[in-house]
C-alpha atoms as a PDB file:
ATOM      1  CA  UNK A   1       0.000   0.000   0.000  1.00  0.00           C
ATOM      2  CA  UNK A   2       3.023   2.471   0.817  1.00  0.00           C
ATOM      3  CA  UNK A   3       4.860   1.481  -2.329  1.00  0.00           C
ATOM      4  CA  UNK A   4       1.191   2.437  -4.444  1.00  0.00           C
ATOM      5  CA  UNK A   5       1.425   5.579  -1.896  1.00  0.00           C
ATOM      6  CA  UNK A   6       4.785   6.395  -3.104  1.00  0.00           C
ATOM      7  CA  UNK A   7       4.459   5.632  -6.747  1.00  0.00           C
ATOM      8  CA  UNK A   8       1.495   8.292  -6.924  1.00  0.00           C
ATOM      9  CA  UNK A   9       3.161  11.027  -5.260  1.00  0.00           C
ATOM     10  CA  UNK A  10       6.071  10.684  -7.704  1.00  0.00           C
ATOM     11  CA  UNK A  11       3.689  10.826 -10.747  1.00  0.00           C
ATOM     12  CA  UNK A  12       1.840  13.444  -9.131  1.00  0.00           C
ATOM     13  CA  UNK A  13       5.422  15.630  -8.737  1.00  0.00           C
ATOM     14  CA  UNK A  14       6.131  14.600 -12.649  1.00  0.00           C
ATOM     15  CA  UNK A  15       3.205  15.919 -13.588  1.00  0.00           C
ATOM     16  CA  UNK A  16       4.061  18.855 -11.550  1.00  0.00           C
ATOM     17  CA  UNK A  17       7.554  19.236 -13.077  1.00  0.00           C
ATOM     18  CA  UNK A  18       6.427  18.996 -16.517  1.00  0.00           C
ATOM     19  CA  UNK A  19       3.641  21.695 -16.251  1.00  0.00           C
ATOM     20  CA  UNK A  20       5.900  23.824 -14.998  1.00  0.00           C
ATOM     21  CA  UNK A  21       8.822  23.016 -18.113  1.00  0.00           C
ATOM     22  CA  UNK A  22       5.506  23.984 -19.963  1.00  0.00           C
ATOM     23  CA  UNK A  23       5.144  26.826 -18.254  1.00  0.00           C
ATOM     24  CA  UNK A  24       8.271  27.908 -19.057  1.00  0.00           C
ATOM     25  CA  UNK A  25       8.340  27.393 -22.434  1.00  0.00           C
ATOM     26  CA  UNK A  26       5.214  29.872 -22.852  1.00  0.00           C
ATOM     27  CA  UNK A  27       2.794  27.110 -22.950  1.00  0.00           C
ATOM     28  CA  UNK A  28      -0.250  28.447 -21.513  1.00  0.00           C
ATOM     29  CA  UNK A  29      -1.863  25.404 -20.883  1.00  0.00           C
ATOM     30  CA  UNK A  30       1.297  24.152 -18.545  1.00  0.00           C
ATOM     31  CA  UNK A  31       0.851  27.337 -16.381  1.00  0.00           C
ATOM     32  CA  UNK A  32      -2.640  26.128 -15.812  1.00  0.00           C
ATOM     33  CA  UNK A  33      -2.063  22.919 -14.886  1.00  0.00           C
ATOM     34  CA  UNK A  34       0.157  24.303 -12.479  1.00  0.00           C
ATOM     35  CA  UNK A  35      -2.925  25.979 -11.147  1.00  0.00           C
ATOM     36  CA  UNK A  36      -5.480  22.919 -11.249  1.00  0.00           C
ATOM     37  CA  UNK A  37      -2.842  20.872  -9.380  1.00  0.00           C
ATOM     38  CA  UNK A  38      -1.823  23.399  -6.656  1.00  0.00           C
ATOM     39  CA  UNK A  39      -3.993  26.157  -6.274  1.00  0.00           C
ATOM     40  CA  UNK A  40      -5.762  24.857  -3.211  1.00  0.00           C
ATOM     41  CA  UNK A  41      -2.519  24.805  -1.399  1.00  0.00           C
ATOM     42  CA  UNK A  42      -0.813  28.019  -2.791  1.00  0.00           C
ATOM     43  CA  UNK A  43      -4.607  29.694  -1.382  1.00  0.00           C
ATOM     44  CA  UNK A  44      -4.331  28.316   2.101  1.00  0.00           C
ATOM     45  CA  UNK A  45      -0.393  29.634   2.813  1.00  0.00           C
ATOM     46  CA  UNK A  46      -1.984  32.850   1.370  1.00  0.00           C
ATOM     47  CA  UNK A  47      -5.154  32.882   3.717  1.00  0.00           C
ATOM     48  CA  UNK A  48      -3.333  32.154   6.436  1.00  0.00           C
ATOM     49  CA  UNK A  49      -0.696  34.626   6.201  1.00  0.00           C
ATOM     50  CA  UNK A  50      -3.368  37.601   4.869  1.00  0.00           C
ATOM     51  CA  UNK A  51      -5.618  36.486   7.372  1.00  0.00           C
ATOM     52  CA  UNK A  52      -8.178  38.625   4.385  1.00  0.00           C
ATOM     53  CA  UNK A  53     -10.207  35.871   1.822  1.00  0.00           C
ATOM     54  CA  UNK A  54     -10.041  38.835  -0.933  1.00  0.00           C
ATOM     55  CA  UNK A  55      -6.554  39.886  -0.020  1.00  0.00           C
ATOM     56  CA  UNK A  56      -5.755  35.914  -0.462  1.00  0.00           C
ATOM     57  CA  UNK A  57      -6.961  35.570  -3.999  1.00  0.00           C
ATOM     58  CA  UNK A  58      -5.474  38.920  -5.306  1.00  0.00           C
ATOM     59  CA  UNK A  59      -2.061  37.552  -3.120  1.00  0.00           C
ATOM     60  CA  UNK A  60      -2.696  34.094  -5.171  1.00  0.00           C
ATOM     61  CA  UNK A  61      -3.090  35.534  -9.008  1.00  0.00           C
ATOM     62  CA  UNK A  62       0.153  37.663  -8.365  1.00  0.00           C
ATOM     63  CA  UNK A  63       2.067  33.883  -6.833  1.00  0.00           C
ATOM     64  CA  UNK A  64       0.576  32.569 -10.676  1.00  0.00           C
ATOM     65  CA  UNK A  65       1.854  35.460 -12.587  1.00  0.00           C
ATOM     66  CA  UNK A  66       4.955  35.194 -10.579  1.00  0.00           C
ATOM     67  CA  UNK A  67       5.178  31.264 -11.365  1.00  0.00           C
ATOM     68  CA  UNK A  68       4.679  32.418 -15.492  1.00  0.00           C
ATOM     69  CA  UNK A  69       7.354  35.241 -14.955  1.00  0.00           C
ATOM     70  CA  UNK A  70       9.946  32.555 -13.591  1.00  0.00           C
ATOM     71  CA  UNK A  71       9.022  28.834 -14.256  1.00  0.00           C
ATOM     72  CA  UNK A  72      12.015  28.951 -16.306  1.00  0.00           C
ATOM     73  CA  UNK A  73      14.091  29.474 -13.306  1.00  0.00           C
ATOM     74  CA  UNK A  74      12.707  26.527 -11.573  1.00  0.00           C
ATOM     75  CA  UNK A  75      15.101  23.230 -10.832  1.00  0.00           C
ATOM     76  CA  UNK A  76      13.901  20.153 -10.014  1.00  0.00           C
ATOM     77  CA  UNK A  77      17.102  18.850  -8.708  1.00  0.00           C
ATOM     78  CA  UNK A  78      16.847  21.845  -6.240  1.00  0.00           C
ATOM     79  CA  UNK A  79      13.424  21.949  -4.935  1.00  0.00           C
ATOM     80  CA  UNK A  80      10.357  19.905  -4.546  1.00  0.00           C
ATOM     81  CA  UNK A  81       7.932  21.732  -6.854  1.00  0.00           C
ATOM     82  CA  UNK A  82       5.402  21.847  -4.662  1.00  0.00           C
ATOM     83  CA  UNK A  83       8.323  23.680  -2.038  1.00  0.00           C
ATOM     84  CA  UNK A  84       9.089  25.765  -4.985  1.00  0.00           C
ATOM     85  CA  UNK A  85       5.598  27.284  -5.210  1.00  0.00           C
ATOM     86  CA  UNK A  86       5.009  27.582  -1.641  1.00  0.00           C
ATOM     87  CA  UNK A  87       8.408  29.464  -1.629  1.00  0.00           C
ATOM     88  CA  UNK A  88       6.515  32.204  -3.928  1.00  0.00           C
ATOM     89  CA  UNK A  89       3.067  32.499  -2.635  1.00  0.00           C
ATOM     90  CA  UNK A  90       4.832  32.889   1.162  1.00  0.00           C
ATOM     91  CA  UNK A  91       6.781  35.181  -0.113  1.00  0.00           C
ATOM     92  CA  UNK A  92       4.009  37.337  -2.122  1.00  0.00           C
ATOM     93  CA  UNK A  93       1.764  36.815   0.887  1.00  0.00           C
ATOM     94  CA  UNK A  94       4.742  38.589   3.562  1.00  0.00           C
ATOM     95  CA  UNK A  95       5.065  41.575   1.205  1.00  0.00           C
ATOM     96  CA  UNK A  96       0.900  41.845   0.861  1.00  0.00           C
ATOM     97  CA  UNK A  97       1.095  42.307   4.761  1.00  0.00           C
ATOM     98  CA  UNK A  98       3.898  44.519   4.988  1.00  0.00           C
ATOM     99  CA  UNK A  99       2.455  47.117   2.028  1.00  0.00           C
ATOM    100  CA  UNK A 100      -0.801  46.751   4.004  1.00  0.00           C
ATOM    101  CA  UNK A 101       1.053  47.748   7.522  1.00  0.00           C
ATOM    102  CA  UNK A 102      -0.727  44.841   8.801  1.00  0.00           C
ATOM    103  CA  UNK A 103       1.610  43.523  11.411  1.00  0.00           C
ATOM    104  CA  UNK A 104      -0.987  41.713  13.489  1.00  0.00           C
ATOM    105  CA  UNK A 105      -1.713  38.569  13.453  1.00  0.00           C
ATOM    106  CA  UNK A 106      -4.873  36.373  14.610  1.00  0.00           C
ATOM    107  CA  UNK A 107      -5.394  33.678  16.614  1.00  0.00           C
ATOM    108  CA  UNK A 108      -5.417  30.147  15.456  1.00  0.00           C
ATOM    109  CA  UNK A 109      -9.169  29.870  16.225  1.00  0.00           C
ATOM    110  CA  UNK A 110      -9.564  33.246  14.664  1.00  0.00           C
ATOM    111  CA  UNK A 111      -8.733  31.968  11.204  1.00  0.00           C
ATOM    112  CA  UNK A 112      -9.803  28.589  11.620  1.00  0.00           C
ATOM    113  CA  UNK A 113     -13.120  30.810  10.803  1.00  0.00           C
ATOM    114  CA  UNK A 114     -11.961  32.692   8.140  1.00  0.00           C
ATOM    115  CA  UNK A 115     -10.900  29.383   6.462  1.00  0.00           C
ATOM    116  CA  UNK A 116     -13.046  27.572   4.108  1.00  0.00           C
ATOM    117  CA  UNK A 117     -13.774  23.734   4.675  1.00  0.00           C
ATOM    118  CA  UNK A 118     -10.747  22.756   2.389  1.00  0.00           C
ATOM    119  CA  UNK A 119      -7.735  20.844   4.479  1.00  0.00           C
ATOM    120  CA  UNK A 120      -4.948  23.140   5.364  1.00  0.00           C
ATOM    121  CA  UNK A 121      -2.321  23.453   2.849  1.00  0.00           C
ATOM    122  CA  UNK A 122       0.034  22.696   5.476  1.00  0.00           C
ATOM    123  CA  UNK A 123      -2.196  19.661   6.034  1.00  0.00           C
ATOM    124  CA  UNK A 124      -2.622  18.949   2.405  1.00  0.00           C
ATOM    125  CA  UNK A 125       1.308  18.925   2.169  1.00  0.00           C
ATOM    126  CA  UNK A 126       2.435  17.044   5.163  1.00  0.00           C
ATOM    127  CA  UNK A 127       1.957  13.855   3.016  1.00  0.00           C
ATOM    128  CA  UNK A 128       4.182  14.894   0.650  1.00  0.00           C
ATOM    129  CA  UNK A 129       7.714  12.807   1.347  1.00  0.00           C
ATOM    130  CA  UNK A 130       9.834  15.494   1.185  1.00  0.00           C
ATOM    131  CA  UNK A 131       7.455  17.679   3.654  1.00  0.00           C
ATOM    132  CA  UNK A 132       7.668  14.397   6.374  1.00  0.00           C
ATOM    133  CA  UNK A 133      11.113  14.720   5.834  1.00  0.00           C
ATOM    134  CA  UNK A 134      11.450  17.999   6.836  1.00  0.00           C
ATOM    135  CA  UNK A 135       9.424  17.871   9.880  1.00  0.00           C
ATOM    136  CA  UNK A 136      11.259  15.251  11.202  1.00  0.00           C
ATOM    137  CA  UNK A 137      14.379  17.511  10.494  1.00  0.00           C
ATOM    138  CA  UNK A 138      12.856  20.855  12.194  1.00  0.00           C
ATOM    139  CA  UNK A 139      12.154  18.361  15.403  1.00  0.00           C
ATOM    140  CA  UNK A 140      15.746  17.837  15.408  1.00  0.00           C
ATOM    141  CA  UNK A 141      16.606  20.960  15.876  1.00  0.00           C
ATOM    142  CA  UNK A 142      16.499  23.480  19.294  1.00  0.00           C
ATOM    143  CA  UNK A 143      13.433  24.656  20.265  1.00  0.00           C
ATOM    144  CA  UNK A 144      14.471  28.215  19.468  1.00  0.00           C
ATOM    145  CA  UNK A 145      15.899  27.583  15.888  1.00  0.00           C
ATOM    146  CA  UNK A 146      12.673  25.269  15.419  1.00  0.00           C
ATOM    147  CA  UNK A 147      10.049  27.565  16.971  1.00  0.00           C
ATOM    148  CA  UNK A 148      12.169  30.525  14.630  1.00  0.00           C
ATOM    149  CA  UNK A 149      11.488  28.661  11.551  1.00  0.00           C
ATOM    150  CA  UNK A 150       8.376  27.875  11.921  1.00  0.00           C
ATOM    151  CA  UNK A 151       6.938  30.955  12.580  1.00  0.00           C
ATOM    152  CA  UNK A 152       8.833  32.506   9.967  1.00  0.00           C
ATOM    153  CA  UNK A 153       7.549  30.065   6.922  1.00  0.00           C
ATOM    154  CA  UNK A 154       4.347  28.771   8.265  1.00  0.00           C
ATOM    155  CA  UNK A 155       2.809  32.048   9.944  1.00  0.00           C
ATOM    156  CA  UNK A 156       4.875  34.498   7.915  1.00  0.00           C
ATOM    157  CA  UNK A 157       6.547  36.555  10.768  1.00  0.00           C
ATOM    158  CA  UNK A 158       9.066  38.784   9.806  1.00  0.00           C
ATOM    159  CA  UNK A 159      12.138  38.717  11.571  1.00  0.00           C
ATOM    160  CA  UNK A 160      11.118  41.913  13.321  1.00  0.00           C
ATOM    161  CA  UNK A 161       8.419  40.659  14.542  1.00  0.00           C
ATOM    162  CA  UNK A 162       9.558  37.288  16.062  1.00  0.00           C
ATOM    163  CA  UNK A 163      12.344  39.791  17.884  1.00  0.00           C
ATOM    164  CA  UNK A 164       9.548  41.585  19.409  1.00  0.00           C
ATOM    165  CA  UNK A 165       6.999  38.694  20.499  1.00  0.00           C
ATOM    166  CA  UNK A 166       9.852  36.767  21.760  1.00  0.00           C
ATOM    167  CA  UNK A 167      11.459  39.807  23.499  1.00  0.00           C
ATOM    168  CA  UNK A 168      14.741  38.929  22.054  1.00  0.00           C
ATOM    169  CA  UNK A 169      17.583  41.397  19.915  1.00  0.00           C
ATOM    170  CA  UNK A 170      16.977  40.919  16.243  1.00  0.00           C
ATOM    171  CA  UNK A 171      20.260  39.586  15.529  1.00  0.00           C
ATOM    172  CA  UNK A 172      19.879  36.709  18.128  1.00  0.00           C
ATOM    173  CA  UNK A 173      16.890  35.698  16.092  1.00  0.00           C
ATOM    174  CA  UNK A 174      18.193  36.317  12.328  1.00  0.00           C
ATOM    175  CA  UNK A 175      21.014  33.967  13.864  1.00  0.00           C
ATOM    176  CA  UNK A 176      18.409  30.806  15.274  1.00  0.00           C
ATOM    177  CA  UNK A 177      17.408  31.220  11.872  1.00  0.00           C
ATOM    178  CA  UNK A 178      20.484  30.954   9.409  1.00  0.00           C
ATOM    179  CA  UNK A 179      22.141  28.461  12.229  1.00  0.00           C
ATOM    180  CA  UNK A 180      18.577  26.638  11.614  1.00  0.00           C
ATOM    181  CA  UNK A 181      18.300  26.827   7.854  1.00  0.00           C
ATOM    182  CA  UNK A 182      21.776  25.236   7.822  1.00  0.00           C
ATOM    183  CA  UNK A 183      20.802  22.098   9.906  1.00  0.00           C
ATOM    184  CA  UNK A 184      17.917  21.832   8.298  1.00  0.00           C
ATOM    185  CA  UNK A 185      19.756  21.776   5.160  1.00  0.00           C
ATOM    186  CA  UNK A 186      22.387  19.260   6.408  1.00  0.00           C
ATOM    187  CA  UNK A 187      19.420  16.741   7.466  1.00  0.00           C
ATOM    188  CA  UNK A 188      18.051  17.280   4.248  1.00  0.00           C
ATOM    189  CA  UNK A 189      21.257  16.452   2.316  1.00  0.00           C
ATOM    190  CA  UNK A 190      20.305  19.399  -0.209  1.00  0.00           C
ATOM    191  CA  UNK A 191      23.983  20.640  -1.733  1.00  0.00           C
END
């Protein structure tokens, strides 16, 4: 049953991979299979980062045109796909909040009902290989570099703003976080 497990998620990631070499040959049709096949996720990092449902969905048609703009750029010996794209909707997502000056965040429960009925991307993802891999690496890891990353990525903290919640110079925490990334990156066996 694993090894049927398995086989699916890697034809699930080549079908990935090859609508994104689509994608970035200026086929049209690849960038939207990109969408079909990860949209749900790429809108749940968004919702729960912009915390706004119409915020999200502007925040998710810039990640696409971003994806168009530099699907060319992508590797697959680098990066998951699917770690690729939730790279660049984080990313769009933590500059939607900062233009917006909207440096407060809600509760768990608070956005549990702003959420739709859709699983989690997070949740979605965490049976993704390479995403089980990485958890077991961030438990590995101190509780401060761990608790760092995580809030960083998966609530999209700035730096700034883990300083001030965790009462702690800026530095200390850019540091948990680069001594983090590199550990992680070292469990991972990425070069």
């Amino acid at each position: 049953m694993q090894e049927a497990s398995a086989a699916a998620r890697g034809q699930d990631r080549a079908h990935l991979v090859s609508a994104i070499h689509q994608a970035a040959d200026g086929d049209a049709a690849g960038l939207r299979r990109v969408y079909d096949l990860t949209s749900a996720k790429l809108f749940g990092i968004c919702l729960r980062i912009c915390a706004d449902r119409e915020a999200a969905e502007d925040v998710l048609q810039d990640v696409y045109v971003k994806v168009w703009r530099r699907a060319a750029s992508f590797d697959d010996t680098r990066a998951s796909p699917v770690s690729w794209l939730a790279a660049i909707a984080r990313n769009a997502a933590v500059d939607w909040r900062r233009a917006e000056h909207r440096y407060d965040t809600l509760s768990d429960d608070a956005m549990a009902g702003i959420a739709d009925d859709a699983p989690l991307a997070d949740t979605l993802m965490e049976g993704d290989q390479e995403t089980h891999r990485l958890l077991v690496c961030l438990e590995g890891l101190p509780r401060e570099q761990s608790g760092a990353i995580r809030s960083a990525f998966l609530q999209g903290l700035t730096y700034q703003e883990l300083a001030d919640r965790s009462d702690t110079p800026l530095g200390t925490v850019k540091s948990w976080i680069r001594r983090g990334m590199l550990r992680l990156k070292d469990c991972l066996g990425h070069d």
